[in-house]
PDB file of N, CA and C in Angstrom:
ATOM      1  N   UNK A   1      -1.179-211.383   6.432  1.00  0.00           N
ATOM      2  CA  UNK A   1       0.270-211.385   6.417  1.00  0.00           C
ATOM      3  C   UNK A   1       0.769-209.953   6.553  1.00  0.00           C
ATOM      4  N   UNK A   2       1.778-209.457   7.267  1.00  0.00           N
ATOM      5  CA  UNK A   2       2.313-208.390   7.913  1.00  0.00           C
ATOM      6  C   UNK A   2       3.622-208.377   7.035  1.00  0.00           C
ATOM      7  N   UNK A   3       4.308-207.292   6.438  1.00  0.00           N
ATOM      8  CA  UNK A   3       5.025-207.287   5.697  1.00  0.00           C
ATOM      9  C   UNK A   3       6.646-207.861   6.387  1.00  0.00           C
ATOM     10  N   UNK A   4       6.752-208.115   7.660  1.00  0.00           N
ATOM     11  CA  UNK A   4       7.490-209.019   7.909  1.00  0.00           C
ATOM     12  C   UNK A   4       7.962-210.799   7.422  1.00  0.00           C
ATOM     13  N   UNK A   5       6.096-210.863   7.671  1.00  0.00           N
ATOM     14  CA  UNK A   5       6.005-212.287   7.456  1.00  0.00           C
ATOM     15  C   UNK A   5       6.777-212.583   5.683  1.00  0.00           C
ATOM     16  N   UNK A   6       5.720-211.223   4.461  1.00  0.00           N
ATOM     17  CA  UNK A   6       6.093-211.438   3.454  1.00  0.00           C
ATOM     18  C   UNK A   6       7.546-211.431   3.079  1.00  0.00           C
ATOM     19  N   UNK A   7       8.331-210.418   3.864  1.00  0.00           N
ATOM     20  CA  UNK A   7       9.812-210.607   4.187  1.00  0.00           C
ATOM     21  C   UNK A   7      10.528-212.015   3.731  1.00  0.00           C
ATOM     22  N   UNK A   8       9.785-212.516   5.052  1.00  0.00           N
ATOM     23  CA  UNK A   8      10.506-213.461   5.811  1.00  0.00           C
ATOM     24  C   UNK A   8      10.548-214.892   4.097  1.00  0.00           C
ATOM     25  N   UNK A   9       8.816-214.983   3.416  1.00  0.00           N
ATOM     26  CA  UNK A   9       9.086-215.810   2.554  1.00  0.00           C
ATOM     27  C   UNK A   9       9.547-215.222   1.062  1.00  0.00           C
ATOM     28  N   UNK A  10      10.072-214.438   0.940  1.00  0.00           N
ATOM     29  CA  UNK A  10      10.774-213.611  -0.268  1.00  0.00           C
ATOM     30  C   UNK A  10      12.063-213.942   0.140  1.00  0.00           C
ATOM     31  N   UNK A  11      12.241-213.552   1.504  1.00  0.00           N
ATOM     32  CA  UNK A  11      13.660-214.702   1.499  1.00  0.00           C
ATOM     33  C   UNK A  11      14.039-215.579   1.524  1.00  0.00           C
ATOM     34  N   UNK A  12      13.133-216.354   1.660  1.00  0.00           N
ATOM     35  CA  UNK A  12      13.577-218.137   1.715  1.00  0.00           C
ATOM     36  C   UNK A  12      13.207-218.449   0.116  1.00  0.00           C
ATOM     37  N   UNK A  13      12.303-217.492  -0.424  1.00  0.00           N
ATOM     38  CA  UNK A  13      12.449-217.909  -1.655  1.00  0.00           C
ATOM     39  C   UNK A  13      13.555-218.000  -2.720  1.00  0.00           C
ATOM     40  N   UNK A  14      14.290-216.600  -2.494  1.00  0.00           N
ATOM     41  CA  UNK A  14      15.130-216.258  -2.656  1.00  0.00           C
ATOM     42  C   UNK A  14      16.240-216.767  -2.432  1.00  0.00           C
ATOM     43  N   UNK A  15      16.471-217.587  -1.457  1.00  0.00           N
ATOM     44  CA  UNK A  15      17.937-218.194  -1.079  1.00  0.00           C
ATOM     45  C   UNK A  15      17.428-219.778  -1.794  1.00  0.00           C
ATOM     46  N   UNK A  16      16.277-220.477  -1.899  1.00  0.00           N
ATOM     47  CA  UNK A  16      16.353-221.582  -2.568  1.00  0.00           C
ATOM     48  C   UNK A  16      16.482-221.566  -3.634  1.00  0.00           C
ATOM     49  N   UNK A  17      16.280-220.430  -4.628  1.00  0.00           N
ATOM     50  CA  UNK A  17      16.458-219.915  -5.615  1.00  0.00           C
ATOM     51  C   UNK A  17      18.034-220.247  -6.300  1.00  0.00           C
ATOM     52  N   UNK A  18      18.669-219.303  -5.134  1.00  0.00           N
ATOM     53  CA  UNK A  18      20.403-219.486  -5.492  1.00  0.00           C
ATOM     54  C   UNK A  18      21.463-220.690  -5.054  1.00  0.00           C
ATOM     55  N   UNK A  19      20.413-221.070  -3.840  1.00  0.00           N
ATOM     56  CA  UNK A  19      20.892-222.998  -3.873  1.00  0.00           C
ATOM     57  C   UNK A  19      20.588-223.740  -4.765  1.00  0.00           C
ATOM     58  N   UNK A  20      19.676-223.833  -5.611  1.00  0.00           N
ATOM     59  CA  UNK A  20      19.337-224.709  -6.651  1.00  0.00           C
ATOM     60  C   UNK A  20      20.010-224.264  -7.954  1.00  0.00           C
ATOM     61  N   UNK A  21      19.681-223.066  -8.852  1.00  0.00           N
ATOM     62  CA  UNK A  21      20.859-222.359  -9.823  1.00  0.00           C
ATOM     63  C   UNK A  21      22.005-222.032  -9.611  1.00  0.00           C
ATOM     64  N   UNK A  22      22.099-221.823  -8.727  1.00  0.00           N
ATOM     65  CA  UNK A  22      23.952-221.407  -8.017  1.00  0.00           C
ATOM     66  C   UNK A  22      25.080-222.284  -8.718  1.00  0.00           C
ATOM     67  N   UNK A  23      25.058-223.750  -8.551  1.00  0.00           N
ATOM     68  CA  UNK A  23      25.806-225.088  -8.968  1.00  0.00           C
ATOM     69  C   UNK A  23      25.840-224.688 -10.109  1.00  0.00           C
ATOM     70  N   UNK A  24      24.488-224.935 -10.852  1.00  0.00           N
ATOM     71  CA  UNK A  24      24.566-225.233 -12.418  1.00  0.00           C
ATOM     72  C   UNK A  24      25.192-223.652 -12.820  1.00  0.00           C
ATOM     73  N   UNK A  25      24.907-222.588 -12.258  1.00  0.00           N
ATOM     74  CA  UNK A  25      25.635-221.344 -13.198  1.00  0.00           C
ATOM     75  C   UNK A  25      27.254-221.013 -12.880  1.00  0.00           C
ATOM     76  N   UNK A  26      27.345-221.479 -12.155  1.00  0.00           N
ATOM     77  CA  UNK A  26      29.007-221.486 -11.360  1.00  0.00           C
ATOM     78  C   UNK A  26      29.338-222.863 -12.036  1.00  0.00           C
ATOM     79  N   UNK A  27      29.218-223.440 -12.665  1.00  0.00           N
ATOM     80  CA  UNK A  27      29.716-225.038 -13.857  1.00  0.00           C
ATOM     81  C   UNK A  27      29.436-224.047 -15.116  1.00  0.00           C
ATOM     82  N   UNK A  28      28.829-223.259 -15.145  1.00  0.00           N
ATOM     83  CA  UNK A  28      28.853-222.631 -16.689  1.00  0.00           C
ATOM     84  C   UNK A  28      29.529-221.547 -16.997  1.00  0.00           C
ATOM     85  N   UNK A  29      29.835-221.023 -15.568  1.00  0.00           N
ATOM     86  CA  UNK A  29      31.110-220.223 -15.361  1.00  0.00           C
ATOM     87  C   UNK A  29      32.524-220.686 -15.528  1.00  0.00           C
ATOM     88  N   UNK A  30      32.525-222.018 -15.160  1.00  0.00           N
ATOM     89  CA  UNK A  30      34.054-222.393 -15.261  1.00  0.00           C
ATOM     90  C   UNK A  30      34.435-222.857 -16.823  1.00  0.00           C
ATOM     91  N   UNK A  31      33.407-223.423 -17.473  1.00  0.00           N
ATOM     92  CA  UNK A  31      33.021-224.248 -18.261  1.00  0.00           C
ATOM     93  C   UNK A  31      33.136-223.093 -19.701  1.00  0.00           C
ATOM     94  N   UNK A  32      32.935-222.012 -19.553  1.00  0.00           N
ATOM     95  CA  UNK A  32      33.006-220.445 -20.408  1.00  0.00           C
ATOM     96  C   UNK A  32      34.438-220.414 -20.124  1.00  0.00           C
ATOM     97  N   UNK A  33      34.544-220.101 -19.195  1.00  0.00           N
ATOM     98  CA  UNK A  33      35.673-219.620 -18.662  1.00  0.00           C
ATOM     99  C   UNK A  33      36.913-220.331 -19.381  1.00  0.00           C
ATOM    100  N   UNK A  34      36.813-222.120 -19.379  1.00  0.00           N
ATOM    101  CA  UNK A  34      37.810-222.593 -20.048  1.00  0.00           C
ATOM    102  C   UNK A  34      38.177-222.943 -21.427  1.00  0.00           C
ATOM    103  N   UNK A  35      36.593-222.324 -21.965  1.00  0.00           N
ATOM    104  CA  UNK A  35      36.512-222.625 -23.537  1.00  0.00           C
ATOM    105  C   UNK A  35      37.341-220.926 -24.085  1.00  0.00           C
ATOM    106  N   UNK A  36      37.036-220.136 -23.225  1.00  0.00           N
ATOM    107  CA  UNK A  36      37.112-218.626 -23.718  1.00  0.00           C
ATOM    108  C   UNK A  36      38.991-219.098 -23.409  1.00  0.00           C
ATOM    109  N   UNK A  37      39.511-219.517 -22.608  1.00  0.00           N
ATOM    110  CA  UNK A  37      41.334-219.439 -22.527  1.00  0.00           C
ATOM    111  C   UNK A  37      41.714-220.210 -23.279  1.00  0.00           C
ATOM    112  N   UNK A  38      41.282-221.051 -24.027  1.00  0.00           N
ATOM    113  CA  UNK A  38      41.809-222.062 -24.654  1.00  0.00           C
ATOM    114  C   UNK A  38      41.530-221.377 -26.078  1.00  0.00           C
ATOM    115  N   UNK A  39      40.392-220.982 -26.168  1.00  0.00           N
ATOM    116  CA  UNK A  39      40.382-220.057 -27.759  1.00  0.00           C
ATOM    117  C   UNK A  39      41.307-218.574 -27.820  1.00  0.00           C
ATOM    118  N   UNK A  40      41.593-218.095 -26.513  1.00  0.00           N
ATOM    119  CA  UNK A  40      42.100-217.150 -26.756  1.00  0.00           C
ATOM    120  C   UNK A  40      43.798-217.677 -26.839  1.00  0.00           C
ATOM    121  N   UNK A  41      44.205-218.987 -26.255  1.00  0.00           N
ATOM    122  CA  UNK A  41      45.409-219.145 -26.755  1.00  0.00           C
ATOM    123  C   UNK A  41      45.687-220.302 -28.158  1.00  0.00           C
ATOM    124  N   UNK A  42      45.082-220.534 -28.390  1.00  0.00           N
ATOM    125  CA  UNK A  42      45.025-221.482 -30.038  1.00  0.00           C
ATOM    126  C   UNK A  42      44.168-220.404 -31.446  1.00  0.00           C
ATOM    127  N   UNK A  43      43.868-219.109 -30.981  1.00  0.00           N
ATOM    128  CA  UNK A  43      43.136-218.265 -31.800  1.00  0.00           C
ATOM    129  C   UNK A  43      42.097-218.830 -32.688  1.00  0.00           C
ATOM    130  N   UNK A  44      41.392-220.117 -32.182  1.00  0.00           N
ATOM    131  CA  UNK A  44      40.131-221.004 -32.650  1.00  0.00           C
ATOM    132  C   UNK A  44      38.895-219.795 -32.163  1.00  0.00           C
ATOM    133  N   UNK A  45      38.369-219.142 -33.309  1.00  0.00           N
ATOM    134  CA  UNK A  45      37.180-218.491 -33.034  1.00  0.00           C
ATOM    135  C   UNK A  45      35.978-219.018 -33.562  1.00  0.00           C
ATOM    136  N   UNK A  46      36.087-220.239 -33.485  1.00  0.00           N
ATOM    137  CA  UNK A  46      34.795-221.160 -34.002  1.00  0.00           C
ATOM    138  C   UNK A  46      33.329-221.015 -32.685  1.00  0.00           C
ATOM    139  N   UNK A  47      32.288-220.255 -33.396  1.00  0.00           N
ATOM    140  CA  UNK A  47      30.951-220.343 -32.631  1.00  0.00           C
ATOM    141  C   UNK A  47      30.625-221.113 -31.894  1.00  0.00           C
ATOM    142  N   UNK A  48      30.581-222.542 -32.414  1.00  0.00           N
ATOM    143  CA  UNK A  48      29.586-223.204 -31.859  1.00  0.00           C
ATOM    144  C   UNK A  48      30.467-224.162 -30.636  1.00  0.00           C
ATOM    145  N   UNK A  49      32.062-223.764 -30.851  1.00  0.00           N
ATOM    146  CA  UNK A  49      32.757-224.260 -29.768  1.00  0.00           C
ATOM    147  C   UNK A  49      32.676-223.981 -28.031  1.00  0.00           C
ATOM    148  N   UNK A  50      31.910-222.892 -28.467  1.00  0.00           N
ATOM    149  CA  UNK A  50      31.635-222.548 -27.599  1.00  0.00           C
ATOM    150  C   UNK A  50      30.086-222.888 -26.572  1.00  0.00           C
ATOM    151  N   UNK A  51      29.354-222.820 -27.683  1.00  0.00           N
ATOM    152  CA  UNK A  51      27.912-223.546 -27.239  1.00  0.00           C
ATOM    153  C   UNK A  51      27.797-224.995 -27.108  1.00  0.00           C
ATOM    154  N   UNK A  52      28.575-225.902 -27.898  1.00  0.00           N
ATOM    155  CA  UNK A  52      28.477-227.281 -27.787  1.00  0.00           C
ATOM    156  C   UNK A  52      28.700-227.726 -26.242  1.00  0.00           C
ATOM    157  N   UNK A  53      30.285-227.461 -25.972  1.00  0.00           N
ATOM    158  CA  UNK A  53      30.507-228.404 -25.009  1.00  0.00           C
ATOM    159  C   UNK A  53      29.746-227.642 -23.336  1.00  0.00           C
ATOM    160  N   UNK A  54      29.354-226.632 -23.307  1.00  0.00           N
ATOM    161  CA  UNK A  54      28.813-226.256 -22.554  1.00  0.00           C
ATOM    162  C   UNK A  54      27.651-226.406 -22.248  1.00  0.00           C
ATOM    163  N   UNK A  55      26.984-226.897 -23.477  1.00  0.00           N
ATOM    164  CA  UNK A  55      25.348-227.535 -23.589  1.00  0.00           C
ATOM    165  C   UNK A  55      25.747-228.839 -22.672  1.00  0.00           C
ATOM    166  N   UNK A  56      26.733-229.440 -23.292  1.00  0.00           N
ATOM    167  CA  UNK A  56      26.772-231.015 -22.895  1.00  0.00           C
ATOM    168  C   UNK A  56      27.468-231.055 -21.369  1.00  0.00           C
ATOM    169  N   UNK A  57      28.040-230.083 -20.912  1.00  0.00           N
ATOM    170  CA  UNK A  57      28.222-230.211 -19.636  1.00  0.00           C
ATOM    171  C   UNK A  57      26.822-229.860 -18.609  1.00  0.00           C
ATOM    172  N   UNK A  58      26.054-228.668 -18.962  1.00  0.00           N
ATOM    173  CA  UNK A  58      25.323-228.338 -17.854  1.00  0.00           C
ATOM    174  C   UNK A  58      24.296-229.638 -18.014  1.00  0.00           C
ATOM    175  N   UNK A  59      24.277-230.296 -19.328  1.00  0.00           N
ATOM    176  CA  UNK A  59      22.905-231.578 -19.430  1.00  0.00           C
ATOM    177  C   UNK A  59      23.729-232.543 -18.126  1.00  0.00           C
ATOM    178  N   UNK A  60      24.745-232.842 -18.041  1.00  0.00           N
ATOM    179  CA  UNK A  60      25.708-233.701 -17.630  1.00  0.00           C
ATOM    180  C   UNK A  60      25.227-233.242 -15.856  1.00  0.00           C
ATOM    181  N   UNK A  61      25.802-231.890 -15.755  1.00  0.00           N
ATOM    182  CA  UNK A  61      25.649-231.377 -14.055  1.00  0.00           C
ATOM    183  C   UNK A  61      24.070-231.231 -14.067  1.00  0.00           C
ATOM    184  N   UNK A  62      23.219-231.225 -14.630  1.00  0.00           N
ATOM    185  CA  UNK A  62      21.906-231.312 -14.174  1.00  0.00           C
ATOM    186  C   UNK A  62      21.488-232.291 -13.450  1.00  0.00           C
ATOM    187  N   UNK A  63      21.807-233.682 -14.414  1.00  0.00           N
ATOM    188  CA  UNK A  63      21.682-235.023 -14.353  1.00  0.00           C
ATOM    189  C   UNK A  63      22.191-235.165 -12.740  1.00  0.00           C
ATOM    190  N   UNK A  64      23.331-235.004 -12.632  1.00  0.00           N
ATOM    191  CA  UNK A  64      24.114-234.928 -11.489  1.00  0.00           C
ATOM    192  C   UNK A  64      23.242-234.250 -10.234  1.00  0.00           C
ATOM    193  N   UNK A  65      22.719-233.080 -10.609  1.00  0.00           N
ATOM    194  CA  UNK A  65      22.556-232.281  -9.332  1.00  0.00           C
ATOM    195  C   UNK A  65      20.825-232.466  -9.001  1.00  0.00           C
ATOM    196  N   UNK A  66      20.250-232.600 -10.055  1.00  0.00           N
ATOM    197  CA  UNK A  66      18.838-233.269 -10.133  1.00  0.00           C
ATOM    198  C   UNK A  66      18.011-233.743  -8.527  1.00  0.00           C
ATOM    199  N   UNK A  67      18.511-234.699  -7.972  1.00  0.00           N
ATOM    200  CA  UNK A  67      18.229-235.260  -6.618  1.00  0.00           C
ATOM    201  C   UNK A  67      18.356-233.743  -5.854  1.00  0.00           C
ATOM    202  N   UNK A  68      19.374-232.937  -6.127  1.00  0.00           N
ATOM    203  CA  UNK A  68      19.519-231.986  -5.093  1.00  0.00           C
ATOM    204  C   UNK A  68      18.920-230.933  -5.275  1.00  0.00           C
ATOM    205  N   UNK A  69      18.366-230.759  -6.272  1.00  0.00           N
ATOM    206  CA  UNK A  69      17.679-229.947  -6.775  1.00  0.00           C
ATOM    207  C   UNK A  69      15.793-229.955  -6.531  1.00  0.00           C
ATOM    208  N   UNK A  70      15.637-231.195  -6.505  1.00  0.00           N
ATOM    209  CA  UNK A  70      14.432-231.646  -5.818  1.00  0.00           C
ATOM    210  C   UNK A  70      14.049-231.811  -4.534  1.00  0.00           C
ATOM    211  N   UNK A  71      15.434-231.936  -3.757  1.00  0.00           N
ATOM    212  CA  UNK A  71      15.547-231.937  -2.338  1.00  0.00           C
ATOM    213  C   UNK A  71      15.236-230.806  -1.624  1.00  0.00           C
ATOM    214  N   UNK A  72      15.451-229.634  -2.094  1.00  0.00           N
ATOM    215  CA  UNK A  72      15.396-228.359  -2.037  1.00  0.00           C
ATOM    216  C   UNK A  72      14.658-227.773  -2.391  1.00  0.00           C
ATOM    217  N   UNK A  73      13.503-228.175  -3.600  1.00  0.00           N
ATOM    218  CA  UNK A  73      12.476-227.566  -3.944  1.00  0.00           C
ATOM    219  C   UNK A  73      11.403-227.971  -3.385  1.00  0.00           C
ATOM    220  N   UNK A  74      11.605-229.354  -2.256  1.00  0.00           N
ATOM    221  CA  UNK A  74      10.293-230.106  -1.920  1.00  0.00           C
ATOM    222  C   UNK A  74      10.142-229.322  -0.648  1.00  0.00           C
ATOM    223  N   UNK A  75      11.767-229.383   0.048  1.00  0.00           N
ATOM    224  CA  UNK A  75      11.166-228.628   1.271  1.00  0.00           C
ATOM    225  C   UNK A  75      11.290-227.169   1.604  1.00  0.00           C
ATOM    226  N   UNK A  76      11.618-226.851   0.345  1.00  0.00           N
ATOM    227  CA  UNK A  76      10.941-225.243   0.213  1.00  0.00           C
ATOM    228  C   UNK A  76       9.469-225.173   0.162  1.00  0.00           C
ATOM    229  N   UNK A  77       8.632-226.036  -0.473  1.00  0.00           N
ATOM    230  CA  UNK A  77       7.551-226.380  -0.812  1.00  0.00           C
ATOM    231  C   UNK A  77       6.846-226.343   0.289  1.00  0.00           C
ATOM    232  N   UNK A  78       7.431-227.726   1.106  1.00  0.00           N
ATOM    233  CA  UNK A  78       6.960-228.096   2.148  1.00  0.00           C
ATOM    234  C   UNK A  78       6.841-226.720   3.568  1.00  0.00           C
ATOM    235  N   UNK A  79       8.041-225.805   3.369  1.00  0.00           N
ATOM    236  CA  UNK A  79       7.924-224.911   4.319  1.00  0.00           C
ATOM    237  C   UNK A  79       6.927-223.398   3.464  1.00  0.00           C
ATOM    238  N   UNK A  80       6.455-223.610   2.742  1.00  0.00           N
ATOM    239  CA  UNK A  80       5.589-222.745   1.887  1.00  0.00           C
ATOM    240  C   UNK A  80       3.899-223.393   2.661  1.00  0.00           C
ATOM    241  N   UNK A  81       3.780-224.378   2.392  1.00  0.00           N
ATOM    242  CA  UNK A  81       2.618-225.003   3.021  1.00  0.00           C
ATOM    243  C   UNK A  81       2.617-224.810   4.358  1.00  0.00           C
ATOM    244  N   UNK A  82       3.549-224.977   5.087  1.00  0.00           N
ATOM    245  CA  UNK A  82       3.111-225.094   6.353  1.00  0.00           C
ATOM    246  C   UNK A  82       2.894-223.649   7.194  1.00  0.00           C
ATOM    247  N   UNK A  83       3.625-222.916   6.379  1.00  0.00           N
ATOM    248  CA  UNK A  83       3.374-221.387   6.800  1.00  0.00           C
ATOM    249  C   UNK A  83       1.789-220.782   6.150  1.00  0.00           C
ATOM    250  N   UNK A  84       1.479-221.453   5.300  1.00  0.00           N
ATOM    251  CA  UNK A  84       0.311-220.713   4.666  1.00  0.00           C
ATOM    252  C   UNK A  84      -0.991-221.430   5.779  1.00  0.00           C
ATOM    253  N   UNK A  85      -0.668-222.656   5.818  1.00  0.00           N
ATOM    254  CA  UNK A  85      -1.784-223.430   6.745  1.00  0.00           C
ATOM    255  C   UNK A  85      -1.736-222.794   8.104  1.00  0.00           C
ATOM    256  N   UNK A  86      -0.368-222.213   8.575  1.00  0.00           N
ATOM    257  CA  UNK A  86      -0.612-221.627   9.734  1.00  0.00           C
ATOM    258  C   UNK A  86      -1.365-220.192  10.135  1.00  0.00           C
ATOM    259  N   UNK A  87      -1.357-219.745   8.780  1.00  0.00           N
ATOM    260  CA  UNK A  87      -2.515-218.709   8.289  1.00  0.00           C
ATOM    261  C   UNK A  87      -3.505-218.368   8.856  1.00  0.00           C
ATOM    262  N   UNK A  88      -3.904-217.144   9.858  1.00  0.00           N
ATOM    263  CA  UNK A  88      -5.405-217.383  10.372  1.00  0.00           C
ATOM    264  C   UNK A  88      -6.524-217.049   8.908  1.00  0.00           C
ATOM    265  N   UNK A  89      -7.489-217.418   9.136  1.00  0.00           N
ATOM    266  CA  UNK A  89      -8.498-217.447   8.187  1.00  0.00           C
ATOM    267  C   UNK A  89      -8.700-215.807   7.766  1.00  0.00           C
TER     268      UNK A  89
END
């Protein structure tokens, strides 16, 4: 492998990487985001208000994104194999 080639799969690793976490951290962004405005206008500085419903949303968008998340890891997979098999010895 020629440091192109390694290039080439550091980036595809890399971009399936941020297609698959991307969703779920951008839902935990909004999801912060609306617990942090709502405490900053009711002055509720309760801890775990903050960890609860955000636990129970990303379990929620996992569930959700799951299929797509596998969809994406198979044929990342799949294009991991087929480049290595094309491998000369």
């Amino acid at each position: 492998m020629d440091q192109a080639e390694i290039m080439d799969v550091a980036y595809d690793a890399v971009w399936t990487l941020l297609k698959v976490t991307g969703p779920l951290m951008l839902i935990a962004l909004g999801v912060g985001l609306i617990i942090a405005l709502f405490q900053a206008l009711t002055q509720i500085q309760e801890m775990t208000l903050t960890f609860v419903p955000k636990i129970l949303v990303i379990f929620i968008a996992l569930l959700v994104l799951l299929p797509y998340m596998m969809t994406e890891l198979t044929e990342f997979m799949g294009r991991m194999v087929d480049h290595f098999i094309g491998l000369p010895n």
